[in-house]
PDB file of N, CA and C in Angstrom:
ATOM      1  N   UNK A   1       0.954 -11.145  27.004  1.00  0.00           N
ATOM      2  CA  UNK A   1       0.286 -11.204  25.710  1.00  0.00           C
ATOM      3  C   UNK A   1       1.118 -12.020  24.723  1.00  0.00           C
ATOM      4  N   UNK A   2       0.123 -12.722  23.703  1.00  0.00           N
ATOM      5  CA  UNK A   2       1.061 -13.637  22.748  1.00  0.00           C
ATOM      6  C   UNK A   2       1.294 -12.601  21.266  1.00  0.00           C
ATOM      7  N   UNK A   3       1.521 -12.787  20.594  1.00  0.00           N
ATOM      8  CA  UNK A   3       2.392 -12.595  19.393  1.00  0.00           C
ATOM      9  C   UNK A   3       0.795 -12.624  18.845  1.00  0.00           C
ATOM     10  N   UNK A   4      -0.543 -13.207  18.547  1.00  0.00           N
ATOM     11  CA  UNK A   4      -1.347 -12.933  18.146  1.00  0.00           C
ATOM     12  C   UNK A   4      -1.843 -11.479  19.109  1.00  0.00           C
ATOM     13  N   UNK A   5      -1.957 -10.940  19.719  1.00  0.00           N
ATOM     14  CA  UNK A   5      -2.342  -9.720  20.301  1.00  0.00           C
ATOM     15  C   UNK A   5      -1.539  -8.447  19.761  1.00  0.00           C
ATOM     16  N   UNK A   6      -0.535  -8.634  18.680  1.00  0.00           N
ATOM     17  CA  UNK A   6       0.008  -7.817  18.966  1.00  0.00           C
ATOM     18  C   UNK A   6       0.221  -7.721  17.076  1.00  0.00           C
ATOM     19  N   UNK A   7       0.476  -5.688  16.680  1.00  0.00           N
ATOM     20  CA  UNK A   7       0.247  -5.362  15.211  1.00  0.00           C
ATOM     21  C   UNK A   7       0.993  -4.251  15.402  1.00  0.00           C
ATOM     22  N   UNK A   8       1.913  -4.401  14.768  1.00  0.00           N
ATOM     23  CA  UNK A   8       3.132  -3.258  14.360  1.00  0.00           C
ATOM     24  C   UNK A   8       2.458  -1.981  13.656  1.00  0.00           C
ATOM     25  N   UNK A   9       1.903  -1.036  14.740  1.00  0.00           N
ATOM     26  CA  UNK A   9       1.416   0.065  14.760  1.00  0.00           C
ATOM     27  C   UNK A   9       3.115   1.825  15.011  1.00  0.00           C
ATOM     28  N   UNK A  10       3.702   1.580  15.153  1.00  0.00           N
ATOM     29  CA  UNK A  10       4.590   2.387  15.289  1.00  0.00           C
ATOM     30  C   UNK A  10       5.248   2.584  13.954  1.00  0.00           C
ATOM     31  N   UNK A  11       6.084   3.951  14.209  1.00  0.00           N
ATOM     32  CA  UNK A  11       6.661   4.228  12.717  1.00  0.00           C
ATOM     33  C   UNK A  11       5.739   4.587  11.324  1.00  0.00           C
ATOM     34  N   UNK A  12       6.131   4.161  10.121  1.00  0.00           N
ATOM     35  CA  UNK A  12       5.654   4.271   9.462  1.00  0.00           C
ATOM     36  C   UNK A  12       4.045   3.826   9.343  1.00  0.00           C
ATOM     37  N   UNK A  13       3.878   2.407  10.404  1.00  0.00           N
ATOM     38  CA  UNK A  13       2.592   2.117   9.832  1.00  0.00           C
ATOM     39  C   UNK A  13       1.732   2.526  11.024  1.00  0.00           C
ATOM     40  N   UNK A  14       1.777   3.496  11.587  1.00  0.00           N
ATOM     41  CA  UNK A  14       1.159   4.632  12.202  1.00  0.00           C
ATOM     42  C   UNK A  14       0.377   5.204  11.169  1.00  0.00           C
ATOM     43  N   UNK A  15       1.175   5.297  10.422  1.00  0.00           N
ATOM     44  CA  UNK A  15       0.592   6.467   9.339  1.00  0.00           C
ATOM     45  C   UNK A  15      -0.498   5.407   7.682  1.00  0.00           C
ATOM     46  N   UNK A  16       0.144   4.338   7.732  1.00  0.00           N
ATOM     47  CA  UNK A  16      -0.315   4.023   6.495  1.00  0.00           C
ATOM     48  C   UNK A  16      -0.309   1.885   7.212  1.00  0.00           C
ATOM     49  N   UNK A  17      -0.990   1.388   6.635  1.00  0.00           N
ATOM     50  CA  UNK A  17      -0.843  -0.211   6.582  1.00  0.00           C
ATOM     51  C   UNK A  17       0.032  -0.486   6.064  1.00  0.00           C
ATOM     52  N   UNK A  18       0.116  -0.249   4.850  1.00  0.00           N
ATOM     53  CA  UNK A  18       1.247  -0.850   3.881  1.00  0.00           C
ATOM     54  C   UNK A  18       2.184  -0.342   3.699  1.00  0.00           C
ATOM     55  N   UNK A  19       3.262   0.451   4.477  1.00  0.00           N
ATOM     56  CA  UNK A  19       4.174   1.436   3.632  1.00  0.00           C
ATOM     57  C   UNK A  19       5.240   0.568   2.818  1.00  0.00           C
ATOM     58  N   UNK A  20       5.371  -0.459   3.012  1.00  0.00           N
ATOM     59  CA  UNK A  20       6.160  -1.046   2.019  1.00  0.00           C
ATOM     60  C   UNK A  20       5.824  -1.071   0.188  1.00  0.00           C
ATOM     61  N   UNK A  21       4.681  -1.229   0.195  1.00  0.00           N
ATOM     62  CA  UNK A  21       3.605  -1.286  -0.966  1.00  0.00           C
ATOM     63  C   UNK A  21       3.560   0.137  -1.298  1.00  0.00           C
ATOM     64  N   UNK A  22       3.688   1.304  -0.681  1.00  0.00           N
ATOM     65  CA  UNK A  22       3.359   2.945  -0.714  1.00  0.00           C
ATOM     66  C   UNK A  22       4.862   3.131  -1.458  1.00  0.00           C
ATOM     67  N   UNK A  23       5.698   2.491  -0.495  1.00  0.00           N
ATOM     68  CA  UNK A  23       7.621   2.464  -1.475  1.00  0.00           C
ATOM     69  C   UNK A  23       7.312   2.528  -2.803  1.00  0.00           C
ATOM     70  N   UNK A  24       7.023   1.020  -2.698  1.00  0.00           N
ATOM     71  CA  UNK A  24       6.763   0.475  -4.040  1.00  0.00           C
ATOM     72  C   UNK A  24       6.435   1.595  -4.936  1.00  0.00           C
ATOM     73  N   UNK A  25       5.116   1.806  -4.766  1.00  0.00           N
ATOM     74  CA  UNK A  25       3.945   2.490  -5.929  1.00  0.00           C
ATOM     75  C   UNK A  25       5.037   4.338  -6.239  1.00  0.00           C
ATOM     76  N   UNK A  26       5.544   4.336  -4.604  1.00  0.00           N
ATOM     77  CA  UNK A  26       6.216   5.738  -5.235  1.00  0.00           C
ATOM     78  C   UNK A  26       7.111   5.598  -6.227  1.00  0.00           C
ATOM     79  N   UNK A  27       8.161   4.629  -6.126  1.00  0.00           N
ATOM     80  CA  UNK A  27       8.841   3.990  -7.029  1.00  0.00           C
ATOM     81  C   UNK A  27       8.724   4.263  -8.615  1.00  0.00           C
ATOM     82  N   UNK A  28       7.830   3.467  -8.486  1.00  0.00           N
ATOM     83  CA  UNK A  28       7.061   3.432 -10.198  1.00  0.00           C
ATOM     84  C   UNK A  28       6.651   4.596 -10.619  1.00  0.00           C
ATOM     85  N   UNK A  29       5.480   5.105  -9.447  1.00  0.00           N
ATOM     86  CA  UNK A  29       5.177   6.795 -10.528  1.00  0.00           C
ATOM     87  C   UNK A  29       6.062   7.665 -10.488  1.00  0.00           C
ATOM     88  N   UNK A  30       7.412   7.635  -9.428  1.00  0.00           N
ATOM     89  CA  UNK A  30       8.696   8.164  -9.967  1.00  0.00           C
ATOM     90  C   UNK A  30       8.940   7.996 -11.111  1.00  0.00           C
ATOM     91  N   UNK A  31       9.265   6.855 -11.318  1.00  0.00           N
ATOM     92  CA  UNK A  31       9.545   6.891 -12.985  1.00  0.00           C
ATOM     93  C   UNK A  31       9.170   7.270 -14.067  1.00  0.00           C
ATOM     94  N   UNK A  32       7.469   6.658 -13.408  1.00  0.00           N
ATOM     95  CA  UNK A  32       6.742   7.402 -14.678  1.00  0.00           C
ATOM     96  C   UNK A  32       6.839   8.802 -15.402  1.00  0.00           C
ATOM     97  N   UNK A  33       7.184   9.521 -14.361  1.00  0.00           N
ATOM     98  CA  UNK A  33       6.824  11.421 -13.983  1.00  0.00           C
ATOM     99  C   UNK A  33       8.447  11.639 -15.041  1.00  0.00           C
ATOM    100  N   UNK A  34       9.278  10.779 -14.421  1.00  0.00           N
ATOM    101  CA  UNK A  34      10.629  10.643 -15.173  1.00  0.00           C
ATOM    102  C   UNK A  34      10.539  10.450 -16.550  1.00  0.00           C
ATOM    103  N   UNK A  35       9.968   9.252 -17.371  1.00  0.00           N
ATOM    104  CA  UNK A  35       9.604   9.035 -18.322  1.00  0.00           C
ATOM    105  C   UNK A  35       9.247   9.781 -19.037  1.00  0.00           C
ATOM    106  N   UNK A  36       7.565  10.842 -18.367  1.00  0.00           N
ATOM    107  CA  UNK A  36       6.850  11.969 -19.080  1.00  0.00           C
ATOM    108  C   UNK A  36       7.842  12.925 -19.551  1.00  0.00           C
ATOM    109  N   UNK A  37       8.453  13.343 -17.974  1.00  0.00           N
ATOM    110  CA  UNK A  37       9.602  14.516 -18.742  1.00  0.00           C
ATOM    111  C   UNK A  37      10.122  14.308 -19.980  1.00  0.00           C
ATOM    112  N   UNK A  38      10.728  13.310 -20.048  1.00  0.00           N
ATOM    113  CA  UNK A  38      11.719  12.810 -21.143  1.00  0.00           C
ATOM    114  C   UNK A  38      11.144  12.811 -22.561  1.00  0.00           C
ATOM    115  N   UNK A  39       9.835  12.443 -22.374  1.00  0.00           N
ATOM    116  CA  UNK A  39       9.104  12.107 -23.547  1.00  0.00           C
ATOM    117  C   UNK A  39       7.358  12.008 -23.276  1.00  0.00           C
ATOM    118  N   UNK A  40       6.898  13.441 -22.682  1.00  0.00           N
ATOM    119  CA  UNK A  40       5.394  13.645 -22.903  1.00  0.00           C
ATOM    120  C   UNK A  40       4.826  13.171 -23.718  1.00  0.00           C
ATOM    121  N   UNK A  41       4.805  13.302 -25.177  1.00  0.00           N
ATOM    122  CA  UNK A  41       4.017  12.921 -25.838  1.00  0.00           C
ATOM    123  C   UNK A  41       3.682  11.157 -25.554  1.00  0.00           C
ATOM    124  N   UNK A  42       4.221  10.844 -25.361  1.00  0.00           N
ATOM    125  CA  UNK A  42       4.443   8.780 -24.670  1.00  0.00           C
ATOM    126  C   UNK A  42       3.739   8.793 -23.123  1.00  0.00           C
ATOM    127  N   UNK A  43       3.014   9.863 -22.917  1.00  0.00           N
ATOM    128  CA  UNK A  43       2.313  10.009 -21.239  1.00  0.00           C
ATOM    129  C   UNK A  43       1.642   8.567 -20.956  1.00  0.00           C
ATOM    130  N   UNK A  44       0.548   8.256 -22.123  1.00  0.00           N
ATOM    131  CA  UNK A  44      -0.188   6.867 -21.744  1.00  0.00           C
ATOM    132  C   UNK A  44       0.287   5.864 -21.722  1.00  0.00           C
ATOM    133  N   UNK A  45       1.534   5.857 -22.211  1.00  0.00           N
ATOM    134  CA  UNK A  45       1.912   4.498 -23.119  1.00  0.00           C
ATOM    135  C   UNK A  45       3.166   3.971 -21.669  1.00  0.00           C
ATOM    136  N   UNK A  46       3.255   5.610 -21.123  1.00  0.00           N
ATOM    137  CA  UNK A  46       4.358   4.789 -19.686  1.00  0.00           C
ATOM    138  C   UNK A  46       3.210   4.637 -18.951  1.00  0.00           C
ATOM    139  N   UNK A  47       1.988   4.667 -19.124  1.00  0.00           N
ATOM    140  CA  UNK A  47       1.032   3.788 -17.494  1.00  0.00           C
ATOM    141  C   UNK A  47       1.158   2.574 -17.737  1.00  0.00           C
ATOM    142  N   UNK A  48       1.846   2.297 -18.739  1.00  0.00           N
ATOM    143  CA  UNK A  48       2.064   0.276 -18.050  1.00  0.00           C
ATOM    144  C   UNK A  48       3.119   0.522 -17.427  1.00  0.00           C
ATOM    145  N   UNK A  49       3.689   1.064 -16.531  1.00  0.00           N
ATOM    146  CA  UNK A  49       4.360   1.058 -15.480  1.00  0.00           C
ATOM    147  C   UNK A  49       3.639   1.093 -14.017  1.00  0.00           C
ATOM    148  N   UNK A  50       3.269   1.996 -14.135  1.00  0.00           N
ATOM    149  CA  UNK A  50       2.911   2.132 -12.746  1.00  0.00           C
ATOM    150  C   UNK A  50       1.353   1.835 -12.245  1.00  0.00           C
ATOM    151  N   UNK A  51       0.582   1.653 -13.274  1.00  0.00           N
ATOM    152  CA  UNK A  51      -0.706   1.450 -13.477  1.00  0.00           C
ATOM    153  C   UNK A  51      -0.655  -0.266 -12.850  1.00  0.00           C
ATOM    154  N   UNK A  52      -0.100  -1.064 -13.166  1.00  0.00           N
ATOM    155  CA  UNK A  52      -0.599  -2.496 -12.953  1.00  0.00           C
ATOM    156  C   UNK A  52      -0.065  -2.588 -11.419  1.00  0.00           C
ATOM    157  N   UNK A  53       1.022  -2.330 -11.472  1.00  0.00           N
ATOM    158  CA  UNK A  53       1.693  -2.131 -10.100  1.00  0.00           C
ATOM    159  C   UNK A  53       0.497  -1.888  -8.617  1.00  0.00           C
ATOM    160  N   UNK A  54      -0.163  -0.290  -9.539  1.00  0.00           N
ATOM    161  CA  UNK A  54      -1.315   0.138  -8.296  1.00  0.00           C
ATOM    162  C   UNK A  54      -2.471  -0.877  -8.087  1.00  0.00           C
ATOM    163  N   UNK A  55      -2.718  -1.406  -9.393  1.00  0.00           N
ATOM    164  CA  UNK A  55      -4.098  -2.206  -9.318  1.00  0.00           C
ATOM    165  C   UNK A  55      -3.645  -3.960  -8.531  1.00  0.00           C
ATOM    166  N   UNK A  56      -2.463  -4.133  -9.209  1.00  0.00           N
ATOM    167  CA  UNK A  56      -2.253  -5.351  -8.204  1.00  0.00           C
ATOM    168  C   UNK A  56      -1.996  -4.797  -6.739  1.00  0.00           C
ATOM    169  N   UNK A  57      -1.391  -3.976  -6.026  1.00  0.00           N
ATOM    170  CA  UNK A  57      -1.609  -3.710  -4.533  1.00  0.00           C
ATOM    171  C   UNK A  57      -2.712  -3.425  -4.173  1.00  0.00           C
ATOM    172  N   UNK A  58      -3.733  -2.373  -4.755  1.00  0.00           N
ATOM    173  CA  UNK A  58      -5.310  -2.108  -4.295  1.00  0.00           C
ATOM    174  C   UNK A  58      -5.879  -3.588  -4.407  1.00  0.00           C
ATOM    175  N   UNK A  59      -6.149  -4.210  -5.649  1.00  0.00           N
ATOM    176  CA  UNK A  59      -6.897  -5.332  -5.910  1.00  0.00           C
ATOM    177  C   UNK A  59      -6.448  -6.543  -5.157  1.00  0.00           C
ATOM    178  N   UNK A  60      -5.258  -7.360  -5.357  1.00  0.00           N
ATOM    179  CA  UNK A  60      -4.562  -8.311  -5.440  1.00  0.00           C
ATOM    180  C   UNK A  60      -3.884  -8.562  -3.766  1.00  0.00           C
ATOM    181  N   UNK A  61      -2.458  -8.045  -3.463  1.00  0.00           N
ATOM    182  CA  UNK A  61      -2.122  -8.326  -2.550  1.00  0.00           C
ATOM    183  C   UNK A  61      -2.254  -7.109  -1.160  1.00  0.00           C
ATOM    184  N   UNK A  62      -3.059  -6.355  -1.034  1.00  0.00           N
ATOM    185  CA  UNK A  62      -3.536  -5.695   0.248  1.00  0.00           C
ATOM    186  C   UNK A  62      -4.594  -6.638   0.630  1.00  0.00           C
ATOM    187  N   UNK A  63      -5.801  -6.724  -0.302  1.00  0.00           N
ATOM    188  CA  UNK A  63      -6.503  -7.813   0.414  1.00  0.00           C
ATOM    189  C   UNK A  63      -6.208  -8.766   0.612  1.00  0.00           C
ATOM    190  N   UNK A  64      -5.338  -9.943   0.419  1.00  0.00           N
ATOM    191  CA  UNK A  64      -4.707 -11.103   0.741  1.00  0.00           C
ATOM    192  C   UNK A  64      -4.307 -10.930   1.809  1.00  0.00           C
ATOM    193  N   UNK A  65      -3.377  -9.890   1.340  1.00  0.00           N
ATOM    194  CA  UNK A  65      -2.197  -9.995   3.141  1.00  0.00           C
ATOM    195  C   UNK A  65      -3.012  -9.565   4.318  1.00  0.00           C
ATOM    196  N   UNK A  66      -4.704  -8.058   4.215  1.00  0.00           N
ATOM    197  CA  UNK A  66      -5.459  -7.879   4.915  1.00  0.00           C
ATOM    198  C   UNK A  66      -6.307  -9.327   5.897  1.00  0.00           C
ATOM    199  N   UNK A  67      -6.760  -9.757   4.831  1.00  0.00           N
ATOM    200  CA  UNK A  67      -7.486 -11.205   4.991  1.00  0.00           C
ATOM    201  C   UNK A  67      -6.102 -12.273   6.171  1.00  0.00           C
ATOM    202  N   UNK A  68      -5.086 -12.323   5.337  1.00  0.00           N
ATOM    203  CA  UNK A  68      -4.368 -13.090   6.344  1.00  0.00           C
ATOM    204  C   UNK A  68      -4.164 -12.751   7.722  1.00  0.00           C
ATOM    205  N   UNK A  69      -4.209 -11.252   8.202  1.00  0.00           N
ATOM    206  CA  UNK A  69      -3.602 -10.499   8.943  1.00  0.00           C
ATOM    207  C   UNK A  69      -5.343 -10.558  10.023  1.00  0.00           C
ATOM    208  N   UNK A  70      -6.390 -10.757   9.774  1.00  0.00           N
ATOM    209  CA  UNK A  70      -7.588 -11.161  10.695  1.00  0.00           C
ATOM    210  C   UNK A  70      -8.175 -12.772  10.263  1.00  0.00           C
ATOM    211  N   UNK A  71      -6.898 -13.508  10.179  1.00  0.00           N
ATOM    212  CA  UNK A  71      -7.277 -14.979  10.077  1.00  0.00           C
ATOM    213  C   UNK A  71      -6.653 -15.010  11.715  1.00  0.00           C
ATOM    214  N   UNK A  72      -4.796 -14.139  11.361  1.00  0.00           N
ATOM    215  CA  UNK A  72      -3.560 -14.499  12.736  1.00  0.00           C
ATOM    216  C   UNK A  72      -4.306 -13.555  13.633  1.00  0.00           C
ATOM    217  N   UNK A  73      -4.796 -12.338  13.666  1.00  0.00           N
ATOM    218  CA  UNK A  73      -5.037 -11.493  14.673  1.00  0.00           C
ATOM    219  C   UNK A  73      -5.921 -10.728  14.538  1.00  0.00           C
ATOM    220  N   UNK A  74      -7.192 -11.641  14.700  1.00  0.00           N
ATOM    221  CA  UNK A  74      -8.334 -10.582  14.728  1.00  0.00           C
ATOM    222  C   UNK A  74      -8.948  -9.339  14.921  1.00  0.00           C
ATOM    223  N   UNK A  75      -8.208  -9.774  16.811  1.00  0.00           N
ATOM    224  CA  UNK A  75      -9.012  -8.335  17.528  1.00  0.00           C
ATOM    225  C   UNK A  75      -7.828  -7.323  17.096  1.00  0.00           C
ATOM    226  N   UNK A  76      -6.773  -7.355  17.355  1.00  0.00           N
ATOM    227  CA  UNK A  76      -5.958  -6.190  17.174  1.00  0.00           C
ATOM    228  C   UNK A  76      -5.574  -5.987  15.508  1.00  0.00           C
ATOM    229  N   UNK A  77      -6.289  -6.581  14.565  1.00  0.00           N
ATOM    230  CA  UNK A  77      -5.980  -6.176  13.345  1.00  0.00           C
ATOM    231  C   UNK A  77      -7.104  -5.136  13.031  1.00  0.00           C
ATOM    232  N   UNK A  78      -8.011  -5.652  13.876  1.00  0.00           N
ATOM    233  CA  UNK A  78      -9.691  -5.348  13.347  1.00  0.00           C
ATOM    234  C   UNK A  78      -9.338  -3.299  14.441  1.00  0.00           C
ATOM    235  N   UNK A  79      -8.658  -3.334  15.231  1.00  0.00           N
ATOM    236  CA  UNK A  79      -8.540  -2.166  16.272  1.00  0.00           C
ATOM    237  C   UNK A  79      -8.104  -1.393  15.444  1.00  0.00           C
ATOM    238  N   UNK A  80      -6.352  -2.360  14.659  1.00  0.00           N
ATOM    239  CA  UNK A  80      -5.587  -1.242  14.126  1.00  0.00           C
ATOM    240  C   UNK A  80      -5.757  -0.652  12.618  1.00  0.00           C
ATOM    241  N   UNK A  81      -6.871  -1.425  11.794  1.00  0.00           N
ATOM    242  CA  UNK A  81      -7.308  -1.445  10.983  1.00  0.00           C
ATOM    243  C   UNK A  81      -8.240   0.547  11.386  1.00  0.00           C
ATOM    244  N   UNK A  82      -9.139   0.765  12.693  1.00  0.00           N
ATOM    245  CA  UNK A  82      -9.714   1.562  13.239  1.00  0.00           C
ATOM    246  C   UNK A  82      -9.073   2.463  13.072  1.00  0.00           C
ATOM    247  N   UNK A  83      -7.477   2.490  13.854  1.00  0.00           N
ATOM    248  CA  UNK A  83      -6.822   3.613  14.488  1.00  0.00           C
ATOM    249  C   UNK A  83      -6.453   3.840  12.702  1.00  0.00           C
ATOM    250  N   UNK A  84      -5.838   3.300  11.831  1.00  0.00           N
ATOM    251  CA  UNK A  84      -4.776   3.101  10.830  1.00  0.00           C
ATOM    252  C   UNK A  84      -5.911   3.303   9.381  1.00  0.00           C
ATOM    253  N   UNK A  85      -6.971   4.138   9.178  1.00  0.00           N
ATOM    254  CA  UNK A  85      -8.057   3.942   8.136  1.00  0.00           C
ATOM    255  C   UNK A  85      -7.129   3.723   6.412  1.00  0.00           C
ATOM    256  N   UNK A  86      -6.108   4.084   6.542  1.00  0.00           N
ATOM    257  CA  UNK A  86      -5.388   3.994   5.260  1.00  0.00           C
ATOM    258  C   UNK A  86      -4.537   2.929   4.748  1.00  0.00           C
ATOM    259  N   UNK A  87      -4.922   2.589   3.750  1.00  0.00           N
ATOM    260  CA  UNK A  87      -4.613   0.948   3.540  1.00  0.00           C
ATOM    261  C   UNK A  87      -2.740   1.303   2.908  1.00  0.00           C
ATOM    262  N   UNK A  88      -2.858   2.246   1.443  1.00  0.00           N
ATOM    263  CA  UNK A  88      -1.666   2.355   0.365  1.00  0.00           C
ATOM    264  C   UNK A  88      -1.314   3.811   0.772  1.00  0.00           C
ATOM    265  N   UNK A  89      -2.275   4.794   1.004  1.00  0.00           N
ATOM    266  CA  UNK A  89      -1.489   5.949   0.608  1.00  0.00           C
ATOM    267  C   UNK A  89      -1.950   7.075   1.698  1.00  0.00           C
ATOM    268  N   UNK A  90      -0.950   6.917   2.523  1.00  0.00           N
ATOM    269  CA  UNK A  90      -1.427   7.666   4.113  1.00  0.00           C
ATOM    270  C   UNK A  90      -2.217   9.016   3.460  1.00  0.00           C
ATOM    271  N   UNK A  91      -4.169   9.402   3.787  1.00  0.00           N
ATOM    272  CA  UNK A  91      -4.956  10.815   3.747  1.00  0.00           C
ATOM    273  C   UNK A  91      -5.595  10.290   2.224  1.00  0.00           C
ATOM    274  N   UNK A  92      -4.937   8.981   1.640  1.00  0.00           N
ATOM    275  CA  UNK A  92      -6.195   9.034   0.641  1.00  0.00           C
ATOM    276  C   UNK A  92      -6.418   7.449   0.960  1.00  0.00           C
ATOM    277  N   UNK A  93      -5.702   6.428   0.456  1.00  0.00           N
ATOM    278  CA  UNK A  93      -6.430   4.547   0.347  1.00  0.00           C
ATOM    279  C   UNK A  93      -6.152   4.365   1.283  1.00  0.00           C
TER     280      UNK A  93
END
């Protein structure tokens, strides 16, 4: 088999497509949650943290990198896409 047959299904992305992007997003609403503590009353005003963050991975670069990923490897993106239903956040996206 060539290097197109083949989609890094083990480990983490067993569980999720993106866990790099899942890092990420935990990252940020870490902080956020950090932030609230510190200063609740400021709850909305820290979602420009973690808010653009989520909408550029849902919106922006999952579908890009999705789209690229059944340009290189159709059949086994389109399989592991099957086995793998969670794009960002392994049991919910």
């Amino acid at each position: 088999k060539g290097s197109k047959d083949l989609v890094c299904d083990f480990g983490l992305w067993r569980w999720c497509r993106h866990p790099n992007y899942f890092a990420e997003n935990l990252f940020w609403w870490s902080m956020y949650l950090f932030g609230v503590a510190a200063h609740p009353g400021m709850w909305v005003t820290m979602l420009v943290g973690p808010m653009p963050i989520t909408t550029l991975f849902l919106f922006a670069s999952i579908p890009m990198m999705e789209e690229r990923q059944l340009t290189r490897r159709p059949k086994a993106f389109v399989e592991y896409r099957k086995r793998v239903p969670f794009a960002l956040v392994p049991g919910l996206l």
